[in-house]
Every structure is written in structure tokens, then in C-alpha cells.
C-alpha atoms as a PDB file:
ATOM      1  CA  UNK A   1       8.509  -7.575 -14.022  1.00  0.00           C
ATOM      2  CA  UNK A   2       5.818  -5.241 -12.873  1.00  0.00           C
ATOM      3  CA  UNK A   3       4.633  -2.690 -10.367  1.00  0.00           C
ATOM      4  CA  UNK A   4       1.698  -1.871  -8.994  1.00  0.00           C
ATOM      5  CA  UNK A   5       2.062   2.201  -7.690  1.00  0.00           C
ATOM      6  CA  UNK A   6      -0.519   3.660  -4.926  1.00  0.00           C
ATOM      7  CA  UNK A   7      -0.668   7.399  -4.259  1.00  0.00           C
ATOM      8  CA  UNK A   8      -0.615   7.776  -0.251  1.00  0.00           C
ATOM      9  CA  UNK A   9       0.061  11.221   0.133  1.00  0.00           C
ATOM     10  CA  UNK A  10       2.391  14.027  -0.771  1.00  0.00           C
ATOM     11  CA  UNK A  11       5.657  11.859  -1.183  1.00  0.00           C
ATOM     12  CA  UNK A  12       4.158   8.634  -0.146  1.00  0.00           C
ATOM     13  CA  UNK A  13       3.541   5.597  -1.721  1.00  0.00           C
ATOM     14  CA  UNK A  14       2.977   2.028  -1.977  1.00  0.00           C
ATOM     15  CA  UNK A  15       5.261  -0.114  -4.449  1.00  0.00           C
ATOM     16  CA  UNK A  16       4.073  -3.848  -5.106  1.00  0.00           C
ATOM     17  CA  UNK A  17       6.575  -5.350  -6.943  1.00  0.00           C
ATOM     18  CA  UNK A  18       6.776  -9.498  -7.542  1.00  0.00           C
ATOM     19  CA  UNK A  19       7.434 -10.572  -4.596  1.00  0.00           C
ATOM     20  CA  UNK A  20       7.898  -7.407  -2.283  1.00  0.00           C
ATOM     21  CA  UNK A  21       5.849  -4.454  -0.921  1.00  0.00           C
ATOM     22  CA  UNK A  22       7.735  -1.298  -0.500  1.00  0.00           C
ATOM     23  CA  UNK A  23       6.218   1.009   1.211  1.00  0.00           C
ATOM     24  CA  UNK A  24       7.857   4.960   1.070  1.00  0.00           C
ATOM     25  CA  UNK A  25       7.288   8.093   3.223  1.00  0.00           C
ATOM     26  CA  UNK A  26       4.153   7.358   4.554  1.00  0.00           C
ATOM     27  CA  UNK A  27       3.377   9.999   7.319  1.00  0.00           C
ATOM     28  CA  UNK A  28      -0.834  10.703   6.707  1.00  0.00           C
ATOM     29  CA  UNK A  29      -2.694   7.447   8.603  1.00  0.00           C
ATOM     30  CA  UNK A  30      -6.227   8.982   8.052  1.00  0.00           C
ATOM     31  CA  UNK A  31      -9.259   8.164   7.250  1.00  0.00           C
ATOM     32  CA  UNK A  32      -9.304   5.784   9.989  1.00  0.00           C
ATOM     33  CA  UNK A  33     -10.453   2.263   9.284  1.00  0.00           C
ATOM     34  CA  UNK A  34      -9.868   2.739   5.485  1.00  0.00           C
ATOM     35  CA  UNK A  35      -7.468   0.622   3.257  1.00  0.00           C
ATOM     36  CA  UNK A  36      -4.815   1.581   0.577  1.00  0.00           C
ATOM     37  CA  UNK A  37      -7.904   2.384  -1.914  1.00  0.00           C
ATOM     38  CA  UNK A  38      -7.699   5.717  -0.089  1.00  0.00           C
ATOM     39  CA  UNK A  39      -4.595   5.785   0.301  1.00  0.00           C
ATOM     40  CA  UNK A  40      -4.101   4.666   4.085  1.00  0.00           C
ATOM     41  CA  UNK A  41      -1.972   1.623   5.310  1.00  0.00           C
ATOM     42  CA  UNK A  42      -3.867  -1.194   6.513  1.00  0.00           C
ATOM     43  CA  UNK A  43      -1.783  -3.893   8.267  1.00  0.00           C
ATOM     44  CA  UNK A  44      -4.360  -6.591   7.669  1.00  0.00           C
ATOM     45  CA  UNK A  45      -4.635  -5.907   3.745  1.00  0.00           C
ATOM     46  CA  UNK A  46      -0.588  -6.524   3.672  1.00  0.00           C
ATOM     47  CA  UNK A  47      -0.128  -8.890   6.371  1.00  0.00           C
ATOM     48  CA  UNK A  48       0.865 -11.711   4.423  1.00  0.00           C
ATOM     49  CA  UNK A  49       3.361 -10.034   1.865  1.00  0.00           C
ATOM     50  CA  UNK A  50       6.950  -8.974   2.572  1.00  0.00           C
ATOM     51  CA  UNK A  51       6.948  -5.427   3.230  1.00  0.00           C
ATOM     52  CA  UNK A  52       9.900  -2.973   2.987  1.00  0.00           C
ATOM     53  CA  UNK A  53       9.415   0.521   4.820  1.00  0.00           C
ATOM     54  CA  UNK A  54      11.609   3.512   3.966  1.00  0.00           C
ATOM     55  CA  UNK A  55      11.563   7.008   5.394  1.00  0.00           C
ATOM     56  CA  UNK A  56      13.822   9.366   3.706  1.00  0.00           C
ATOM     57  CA  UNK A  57      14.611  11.858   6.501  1.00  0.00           C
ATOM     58  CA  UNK A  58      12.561  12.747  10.040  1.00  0.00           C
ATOM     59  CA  UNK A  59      10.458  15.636   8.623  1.00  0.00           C
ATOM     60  CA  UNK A  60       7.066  14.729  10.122  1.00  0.00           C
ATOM     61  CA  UNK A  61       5.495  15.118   6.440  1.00  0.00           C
ATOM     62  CA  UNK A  62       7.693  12.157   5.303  1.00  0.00           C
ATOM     63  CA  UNK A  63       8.169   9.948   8.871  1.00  0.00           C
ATOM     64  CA  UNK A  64       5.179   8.667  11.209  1.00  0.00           C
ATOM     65  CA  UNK A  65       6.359   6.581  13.744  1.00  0.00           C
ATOM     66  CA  UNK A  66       3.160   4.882  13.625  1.00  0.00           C
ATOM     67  CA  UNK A  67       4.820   2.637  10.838  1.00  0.00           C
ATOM     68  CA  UNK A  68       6.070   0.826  13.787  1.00  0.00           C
ATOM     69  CA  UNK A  69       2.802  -0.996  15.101  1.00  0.00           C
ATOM     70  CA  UNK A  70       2.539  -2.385  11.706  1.00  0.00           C
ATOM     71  CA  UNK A  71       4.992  -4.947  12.865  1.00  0.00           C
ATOM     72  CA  UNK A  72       2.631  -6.390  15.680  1.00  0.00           C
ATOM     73  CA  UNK A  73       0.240  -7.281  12.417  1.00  0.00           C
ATOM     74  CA  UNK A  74       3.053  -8.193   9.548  1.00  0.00           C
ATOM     75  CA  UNK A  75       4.615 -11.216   9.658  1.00  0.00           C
ATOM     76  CA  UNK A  76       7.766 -10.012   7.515  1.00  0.00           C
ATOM     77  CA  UNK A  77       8.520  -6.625   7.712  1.00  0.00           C
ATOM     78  CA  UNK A  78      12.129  -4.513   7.581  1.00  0.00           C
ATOM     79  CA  UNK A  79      12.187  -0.789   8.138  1.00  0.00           C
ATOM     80  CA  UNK A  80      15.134   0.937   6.074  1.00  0.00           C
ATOM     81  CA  UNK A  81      15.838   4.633   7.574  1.00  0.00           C
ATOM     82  CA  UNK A  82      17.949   7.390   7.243  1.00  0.00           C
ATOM     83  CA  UNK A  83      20.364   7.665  10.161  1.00  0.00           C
ATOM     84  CA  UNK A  84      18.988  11.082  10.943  1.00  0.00           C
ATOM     85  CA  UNK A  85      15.740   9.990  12.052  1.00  0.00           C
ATOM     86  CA  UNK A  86      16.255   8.809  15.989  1.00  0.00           C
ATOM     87  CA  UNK A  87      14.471   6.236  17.166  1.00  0.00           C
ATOM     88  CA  UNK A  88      14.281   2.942  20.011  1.00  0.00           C
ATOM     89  CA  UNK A  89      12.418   0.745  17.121  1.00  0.00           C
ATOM     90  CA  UNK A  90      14.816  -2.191  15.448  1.00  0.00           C
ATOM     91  CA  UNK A  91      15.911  -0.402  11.987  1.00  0.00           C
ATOM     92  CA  UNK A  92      18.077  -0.343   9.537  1.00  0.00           C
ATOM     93  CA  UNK A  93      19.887   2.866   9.695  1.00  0.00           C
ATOM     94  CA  UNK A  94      21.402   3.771   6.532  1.00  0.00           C
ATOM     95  CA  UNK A  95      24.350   6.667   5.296  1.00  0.00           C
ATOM     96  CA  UNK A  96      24.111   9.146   2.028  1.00  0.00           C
ATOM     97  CA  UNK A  97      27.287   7.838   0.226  1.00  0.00           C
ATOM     98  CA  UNK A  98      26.438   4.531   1.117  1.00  0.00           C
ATOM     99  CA  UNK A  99      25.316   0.951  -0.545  1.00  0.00           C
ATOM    100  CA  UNK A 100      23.103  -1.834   1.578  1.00  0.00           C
ATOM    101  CA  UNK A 101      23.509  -5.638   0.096  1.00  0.00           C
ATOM    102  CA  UNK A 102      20.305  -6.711   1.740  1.00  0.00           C
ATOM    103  CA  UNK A 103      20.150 -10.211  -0.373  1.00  0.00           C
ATOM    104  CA  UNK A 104      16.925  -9.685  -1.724  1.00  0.00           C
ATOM    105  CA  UNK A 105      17.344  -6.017  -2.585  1.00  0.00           C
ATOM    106  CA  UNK A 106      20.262  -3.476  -2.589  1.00  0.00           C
ATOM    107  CA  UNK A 107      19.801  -0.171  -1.899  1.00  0.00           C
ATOM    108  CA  UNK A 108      22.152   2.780  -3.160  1.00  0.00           C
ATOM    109  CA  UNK A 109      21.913   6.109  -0.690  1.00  0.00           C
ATOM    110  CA  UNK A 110      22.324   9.375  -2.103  1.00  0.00           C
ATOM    111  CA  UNK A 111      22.573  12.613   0.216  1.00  0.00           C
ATOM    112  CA  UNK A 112      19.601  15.148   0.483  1.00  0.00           C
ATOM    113  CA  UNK A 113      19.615  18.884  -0.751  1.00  0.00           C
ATOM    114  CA  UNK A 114      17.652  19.174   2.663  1.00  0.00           C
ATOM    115  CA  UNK A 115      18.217  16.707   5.257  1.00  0.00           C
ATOM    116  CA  UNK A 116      18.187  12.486   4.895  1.00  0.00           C
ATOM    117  CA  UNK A 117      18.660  11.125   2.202  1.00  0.00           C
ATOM    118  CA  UNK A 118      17.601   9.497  -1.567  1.00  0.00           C
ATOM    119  CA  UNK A 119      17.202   5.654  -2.556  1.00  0.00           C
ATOM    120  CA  UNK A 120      18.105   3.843  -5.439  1.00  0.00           C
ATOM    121  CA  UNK A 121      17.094  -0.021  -5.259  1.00  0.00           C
ATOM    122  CA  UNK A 122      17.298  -2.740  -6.741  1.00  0.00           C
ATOM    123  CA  UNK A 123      14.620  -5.443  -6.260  1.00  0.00           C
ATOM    124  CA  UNK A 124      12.605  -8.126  -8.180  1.00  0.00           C
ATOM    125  CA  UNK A 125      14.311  -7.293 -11.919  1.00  0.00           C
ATOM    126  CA  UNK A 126      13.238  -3.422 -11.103  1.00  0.00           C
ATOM    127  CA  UNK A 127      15.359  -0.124 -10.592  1.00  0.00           C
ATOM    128  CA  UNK A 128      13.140   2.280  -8.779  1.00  0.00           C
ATOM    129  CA  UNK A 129      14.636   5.567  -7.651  1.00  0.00           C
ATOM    130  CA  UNK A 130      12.789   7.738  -4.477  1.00  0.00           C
ATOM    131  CA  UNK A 131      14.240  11.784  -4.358  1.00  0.00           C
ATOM    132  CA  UNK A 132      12.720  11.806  -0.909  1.00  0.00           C
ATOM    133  CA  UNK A 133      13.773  16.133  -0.237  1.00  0.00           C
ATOM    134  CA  UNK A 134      16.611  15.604  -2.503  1.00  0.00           C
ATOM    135  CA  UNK A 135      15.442  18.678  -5.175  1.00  0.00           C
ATOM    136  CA  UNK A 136      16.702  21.503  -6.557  1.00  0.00           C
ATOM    137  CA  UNK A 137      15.130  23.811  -3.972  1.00  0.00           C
ATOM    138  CA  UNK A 138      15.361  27.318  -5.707  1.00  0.00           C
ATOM    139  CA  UNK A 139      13.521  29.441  -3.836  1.00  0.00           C
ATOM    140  CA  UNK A 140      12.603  33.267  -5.748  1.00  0.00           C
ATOM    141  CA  UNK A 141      13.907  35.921  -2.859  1.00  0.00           C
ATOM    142  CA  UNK A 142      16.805  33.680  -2.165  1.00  0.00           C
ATOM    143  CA  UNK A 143      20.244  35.258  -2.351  1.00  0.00           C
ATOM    144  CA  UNK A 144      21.286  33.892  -5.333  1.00  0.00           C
ATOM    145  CA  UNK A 145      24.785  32.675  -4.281  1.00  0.00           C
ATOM    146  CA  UNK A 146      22.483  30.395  -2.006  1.00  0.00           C
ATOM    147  CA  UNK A 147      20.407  29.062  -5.195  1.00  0.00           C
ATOM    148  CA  UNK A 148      23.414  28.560  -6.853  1.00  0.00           C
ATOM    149  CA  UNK A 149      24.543  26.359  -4.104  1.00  0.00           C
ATOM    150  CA  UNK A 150      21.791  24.716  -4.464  1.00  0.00           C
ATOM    151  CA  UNK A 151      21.713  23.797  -7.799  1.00  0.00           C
ATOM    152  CA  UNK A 152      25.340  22.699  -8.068  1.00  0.00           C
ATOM    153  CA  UNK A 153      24.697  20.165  -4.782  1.00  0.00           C
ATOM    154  CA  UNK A 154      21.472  19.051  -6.557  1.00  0.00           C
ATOM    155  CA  UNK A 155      22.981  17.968  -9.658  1.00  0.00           C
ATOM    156  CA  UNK A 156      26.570  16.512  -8.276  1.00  0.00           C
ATOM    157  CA  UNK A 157      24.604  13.826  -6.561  1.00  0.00           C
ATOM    158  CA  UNK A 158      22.203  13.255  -9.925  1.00  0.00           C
ATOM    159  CA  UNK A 159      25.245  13.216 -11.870  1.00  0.00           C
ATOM    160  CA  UNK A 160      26.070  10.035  -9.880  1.00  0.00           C
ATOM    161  CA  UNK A 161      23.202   8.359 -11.118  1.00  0.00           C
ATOM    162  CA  UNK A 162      24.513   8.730 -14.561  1.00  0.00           C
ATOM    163  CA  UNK A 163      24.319   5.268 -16.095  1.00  0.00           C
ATOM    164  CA  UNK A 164      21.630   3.827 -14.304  1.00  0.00           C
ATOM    165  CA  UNK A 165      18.626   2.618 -16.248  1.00  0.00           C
ATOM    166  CA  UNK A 166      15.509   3.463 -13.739  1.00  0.00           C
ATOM    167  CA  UNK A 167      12.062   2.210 -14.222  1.00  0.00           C
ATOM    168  CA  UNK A 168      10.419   4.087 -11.824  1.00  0.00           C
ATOM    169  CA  UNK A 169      11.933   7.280 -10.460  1.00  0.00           C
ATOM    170  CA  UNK A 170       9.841   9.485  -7.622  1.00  0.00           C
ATOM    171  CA  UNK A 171      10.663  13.486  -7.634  1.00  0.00           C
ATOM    172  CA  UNK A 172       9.390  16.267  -5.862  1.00  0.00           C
ATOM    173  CA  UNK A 173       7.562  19.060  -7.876  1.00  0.00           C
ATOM    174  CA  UNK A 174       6.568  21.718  -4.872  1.00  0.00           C
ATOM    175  CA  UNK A 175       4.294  23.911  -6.311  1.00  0.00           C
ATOM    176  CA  UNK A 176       5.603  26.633  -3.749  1.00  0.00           C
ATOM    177  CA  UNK A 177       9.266  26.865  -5.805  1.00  0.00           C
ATOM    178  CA  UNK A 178       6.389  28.624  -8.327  1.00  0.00           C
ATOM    179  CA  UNK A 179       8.048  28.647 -11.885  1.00  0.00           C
ATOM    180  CA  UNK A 180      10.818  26.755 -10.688  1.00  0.00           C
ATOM    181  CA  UNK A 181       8.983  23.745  -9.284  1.00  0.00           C
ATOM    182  CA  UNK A 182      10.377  21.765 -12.899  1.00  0.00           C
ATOM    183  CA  UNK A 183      13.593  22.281 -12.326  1.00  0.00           C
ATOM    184  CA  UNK A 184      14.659  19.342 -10.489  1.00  0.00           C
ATOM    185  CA  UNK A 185      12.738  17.311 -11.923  1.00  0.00           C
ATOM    186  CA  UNK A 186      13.482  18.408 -15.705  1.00  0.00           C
ATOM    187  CA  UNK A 187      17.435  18.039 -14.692  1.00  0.00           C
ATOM    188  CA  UNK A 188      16.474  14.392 -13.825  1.00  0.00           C
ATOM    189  CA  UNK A 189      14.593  13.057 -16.688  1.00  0.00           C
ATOM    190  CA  UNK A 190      17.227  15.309 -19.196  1.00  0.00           C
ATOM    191  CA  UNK A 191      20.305  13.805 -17.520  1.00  0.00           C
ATOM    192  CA  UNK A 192      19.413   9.869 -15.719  1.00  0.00           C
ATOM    193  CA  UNK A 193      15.620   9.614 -17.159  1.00  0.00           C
ATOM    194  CA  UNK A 194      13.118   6.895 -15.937  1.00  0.00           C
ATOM    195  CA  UNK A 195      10.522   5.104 -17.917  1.00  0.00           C
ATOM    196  CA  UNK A 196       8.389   6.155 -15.440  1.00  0.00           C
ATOM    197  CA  UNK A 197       8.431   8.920 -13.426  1.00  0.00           C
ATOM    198  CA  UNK A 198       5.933  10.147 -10.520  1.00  0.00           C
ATOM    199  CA  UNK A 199       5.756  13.701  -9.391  1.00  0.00           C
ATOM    200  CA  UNK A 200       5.347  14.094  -5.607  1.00  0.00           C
ATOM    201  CA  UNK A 201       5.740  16.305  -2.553  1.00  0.00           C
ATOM    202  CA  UNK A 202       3.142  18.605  -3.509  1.00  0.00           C
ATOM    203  CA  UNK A 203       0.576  17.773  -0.742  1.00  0.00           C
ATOM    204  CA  UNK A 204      -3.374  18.473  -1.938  1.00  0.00           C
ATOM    205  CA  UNK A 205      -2.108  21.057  -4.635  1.00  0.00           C
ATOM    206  CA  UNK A 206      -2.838  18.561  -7.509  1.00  0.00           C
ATOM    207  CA  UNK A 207      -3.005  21.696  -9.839  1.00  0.00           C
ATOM    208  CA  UNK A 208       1.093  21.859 -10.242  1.00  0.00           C
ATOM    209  CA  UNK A 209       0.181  18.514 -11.991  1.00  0.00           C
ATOM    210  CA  UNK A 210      -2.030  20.591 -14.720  1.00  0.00           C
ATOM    211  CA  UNK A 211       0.847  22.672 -14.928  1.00  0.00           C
ATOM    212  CA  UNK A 212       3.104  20.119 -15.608  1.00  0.00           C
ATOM    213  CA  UNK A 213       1.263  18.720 -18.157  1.00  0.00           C
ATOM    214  CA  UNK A 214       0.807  22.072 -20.247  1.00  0.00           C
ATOM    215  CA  UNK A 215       4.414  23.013 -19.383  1.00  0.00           C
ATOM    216  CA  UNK A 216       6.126  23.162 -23.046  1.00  0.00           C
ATOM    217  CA  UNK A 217       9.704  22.508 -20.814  1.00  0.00           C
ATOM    218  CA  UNK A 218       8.291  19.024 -20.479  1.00  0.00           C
ATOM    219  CA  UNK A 219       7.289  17.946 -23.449  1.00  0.00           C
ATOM    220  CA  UNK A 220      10.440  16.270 -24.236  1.00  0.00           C
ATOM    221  CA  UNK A 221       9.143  13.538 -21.246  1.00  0.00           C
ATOM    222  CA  UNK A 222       5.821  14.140 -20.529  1.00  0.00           C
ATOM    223  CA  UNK A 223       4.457  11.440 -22.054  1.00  0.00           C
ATOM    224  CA  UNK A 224       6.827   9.154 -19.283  1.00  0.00           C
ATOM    225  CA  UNK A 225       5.199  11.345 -16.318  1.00  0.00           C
ATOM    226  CA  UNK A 226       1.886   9.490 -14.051  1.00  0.00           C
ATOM    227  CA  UNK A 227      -0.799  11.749 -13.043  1.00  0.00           C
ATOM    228  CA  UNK A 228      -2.538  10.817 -10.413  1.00  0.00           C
ATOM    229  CA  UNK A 229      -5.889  12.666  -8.943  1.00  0.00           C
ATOM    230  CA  UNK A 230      -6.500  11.232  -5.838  1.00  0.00           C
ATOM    231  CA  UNK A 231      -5.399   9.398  -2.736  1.00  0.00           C
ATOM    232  CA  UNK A 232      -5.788   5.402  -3.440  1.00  0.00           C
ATOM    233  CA  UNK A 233      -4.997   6.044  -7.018  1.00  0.00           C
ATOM    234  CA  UNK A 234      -3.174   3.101  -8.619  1.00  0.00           C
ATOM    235  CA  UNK A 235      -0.826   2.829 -11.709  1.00  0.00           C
ATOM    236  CA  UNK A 236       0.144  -0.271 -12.749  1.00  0.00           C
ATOM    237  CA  UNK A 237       3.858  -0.337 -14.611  1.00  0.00           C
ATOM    238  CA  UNK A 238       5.458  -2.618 -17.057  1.00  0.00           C
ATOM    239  CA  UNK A 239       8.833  -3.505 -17.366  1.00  0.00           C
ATOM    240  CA  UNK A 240       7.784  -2.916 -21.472  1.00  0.00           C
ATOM    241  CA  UNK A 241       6.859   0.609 -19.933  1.00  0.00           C
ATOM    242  CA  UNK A 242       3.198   0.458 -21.025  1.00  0.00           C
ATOM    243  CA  UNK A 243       1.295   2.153 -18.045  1.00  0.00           C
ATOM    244  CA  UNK A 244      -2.776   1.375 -16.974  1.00  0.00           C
ATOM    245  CA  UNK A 245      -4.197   3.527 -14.942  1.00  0.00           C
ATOM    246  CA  UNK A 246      -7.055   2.633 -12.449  1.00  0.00           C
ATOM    247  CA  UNK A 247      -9.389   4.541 -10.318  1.00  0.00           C
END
């Protein structure tokens, strides 16, 4: 049981699992006429595989309606959505609180710190988890009944993940929280863990990555984190949770 990770963009990325592409948060569709080695969907590259799209919540930076017209090139291809985001296009529209049986895959909805939601799925032998803007947003000037508020609705829905043995687990690390940008992601690893985890949502600013990796509050995990450096970047992950990484 493998998967093949691609860096999009910011909280997007590209899953290839046995026998499914997933395909989260993709919102950047530039360079135009590239492919997913830079980090840009394709149609044609994918049109053969069954491909999974999820979009967290209707922030542009996380939902591009242009994953849409991928349909007129894909010959199996489901779209799973938060309810928030509106839309005509044939969806699955999906509830924090919520579980989806969807045969193949089942998907497990958490609610958002921000708006949308989280998902926790189930597919091909793997357990990969995707924060979307669930994160423990503690912002320095905030009144600090509001961070607290924050913090306890971050970690009553982790908390519910209690149990769960993740292989792959997405969370945001927004370099603009400044010292706090580990917090939701340290409160992850310390109470669910993944064997893998991916920092995201932290747009060209690779250097919170540096910072992560010299930050002596991760040490603990850091050894479980990917790094990645650029758009098209692919890790490959084991279910024996050996990673390669390839350029």
C-alpha cells in the first residue's frame, strides 16, 4: 500500500494511491500547458485513472472552479465538497459531523476552525487525513478570550480523531501565526500522530519549513515531517513508512 504525494500549491496536492487519484485543494492552474511535474493539473496526464476531487471550504486559495472542465477530459471522476461551497456542477456535498460510505472509499468530515471542513478517508488499505483551514489559528494581537476559543474548538474536533492510525496527515503551518505557526500542528502529531505528515498552507514562504526543521518543539516528530522545495515535488510513501523523495 503506497502513495505517491505531489506538491501543487499552498494546501494542494495530488494523492496516487493503488488504484485512485485524489486530488485536494487545488486552486493555482498556472503555468499553462505544464503537467503535475510543476505542480499543475493536466487532464490528459490523469485521464485514464479514477480521480477523486476534494475542496475543503470556498476560499478561492483552496477552491477553483476550473476543477470542473476536468470532467469533459476524465473518464471517471467524483468531486467531494464541502456544503459551503455553492455551485450548479454535479457534487457531492458533504456535512462537518458527518461520514460518506462511498464503496470504494469512506470519508469522515470534521468541522473547520474557519469555514468548511476536514477529511479523514479511507481508501486502498490507506488512512490519509487533510486539515484543509481546520488549525489552531492563534493570532498575536488577538483578544485572548478569542485565542482561547480557538484553541479549545481546535482540539475538541482533534480529540475525535483519537484512535485513528493515519498514514498520511496534511496540516497547515502559516508562517503569518509567527511563533505560533507549530501549534496546531504539534497538538496533532502529540495527540493522533501520522507516519507521515505534510506541512501546508504556507503559500511561496517555504522558509517556515527551515523553521520547522530547526524548531527544538519538533523534534519529538520531525523525523515523520516531508519537506518539500518546490511545486511538482514528489514523495513517495510506504505503508512500512520509509519515505523517497524525488525531484
Amino acid at each position: 500500500m503506497n502513495a505517491e504525494i505531489t506538491y501543487l500549491y499552498h494546501s494542494g496536492f495530488a494523492v496516487k494511491t493503488d488504484c485512485h487519484f485524489l486530488i485536494f485543494d487545488y486552486y493555482i492552474d498556472t503555468p499553462h500547458g505544464s503537467g503535475l511535474a510543476k505542480g499543475v493539473i493536466d487532464p490528459q496526464e490523469i485521464a485514464d485513472l479514477d480521480v477523486v476531487v476534494f475542496s475543503s471550504h470556498r476560499h478561492p486559495d483552496h477552491f477553483n472552479p476550473k476543477i470542473f472542465d476536468w470532467r469533459k477530459t476524465i473518464k471517471q471522476i467524483r468531486y467531494i465538497l464541502s456544503d459551503d461551497i455553492r455551485t450548479p456542477e454535479e457534487a457531492y456535498f458533504v456535512s462537518p459531523g458527518q461520514q460518506y460510505d462511498f464503496g470504494d472509499l469512506n470519508v469522515r468530515v470534521l468541522d473547520s476552525t474557519d469555514i468548511g471542513a476536514a477529511f479523514l478517508i479511507h481508501v486502498d488499505g490507506l488512512c490519509i487525513y487533510h486539515a484543509g483551514d481546520l488549525n489552531l489559528w492563534y493570532w498575536n494581537g488577538e483578544p485572548e478570550e478569542d485565542n482561547a476559543e480557538m484553541e479549545r474548538r481546535y482540539k475538541e474536533q482533534i480529540d475525535t480523531l483519537k484512535g485513528e492510525t493515519i498514514d498520511v496527515a496534511f496540516v497547515p503551518v502559516d508562517p503569518r501565526l509567527e511563533e505560533n505557526y507549530l501549534l496546531g500542528l504539534d497538538y496533532f502529531m502529540k495527540t493522533v500522530g501520522a507516519a507521515l505528515v505534510v506541512p501546508m498552507h504556507f503559500g511561496d514562504n517555504f522558509s517556515v519549513l527551515d523553521e520547522l526543521q530547526n524548531d527544538s518543539r519538533a523534534q519529538a516528530y520531525v523525523s515523520q515531517v516531508a519537506f518539500f522545495s518546490q511545486r511538482g515535488e514528489k514523495i513517495t510513501f510506504h505503508r512500512t513508512e520509509q519515505i523517497e523523495q524525488n525531484n
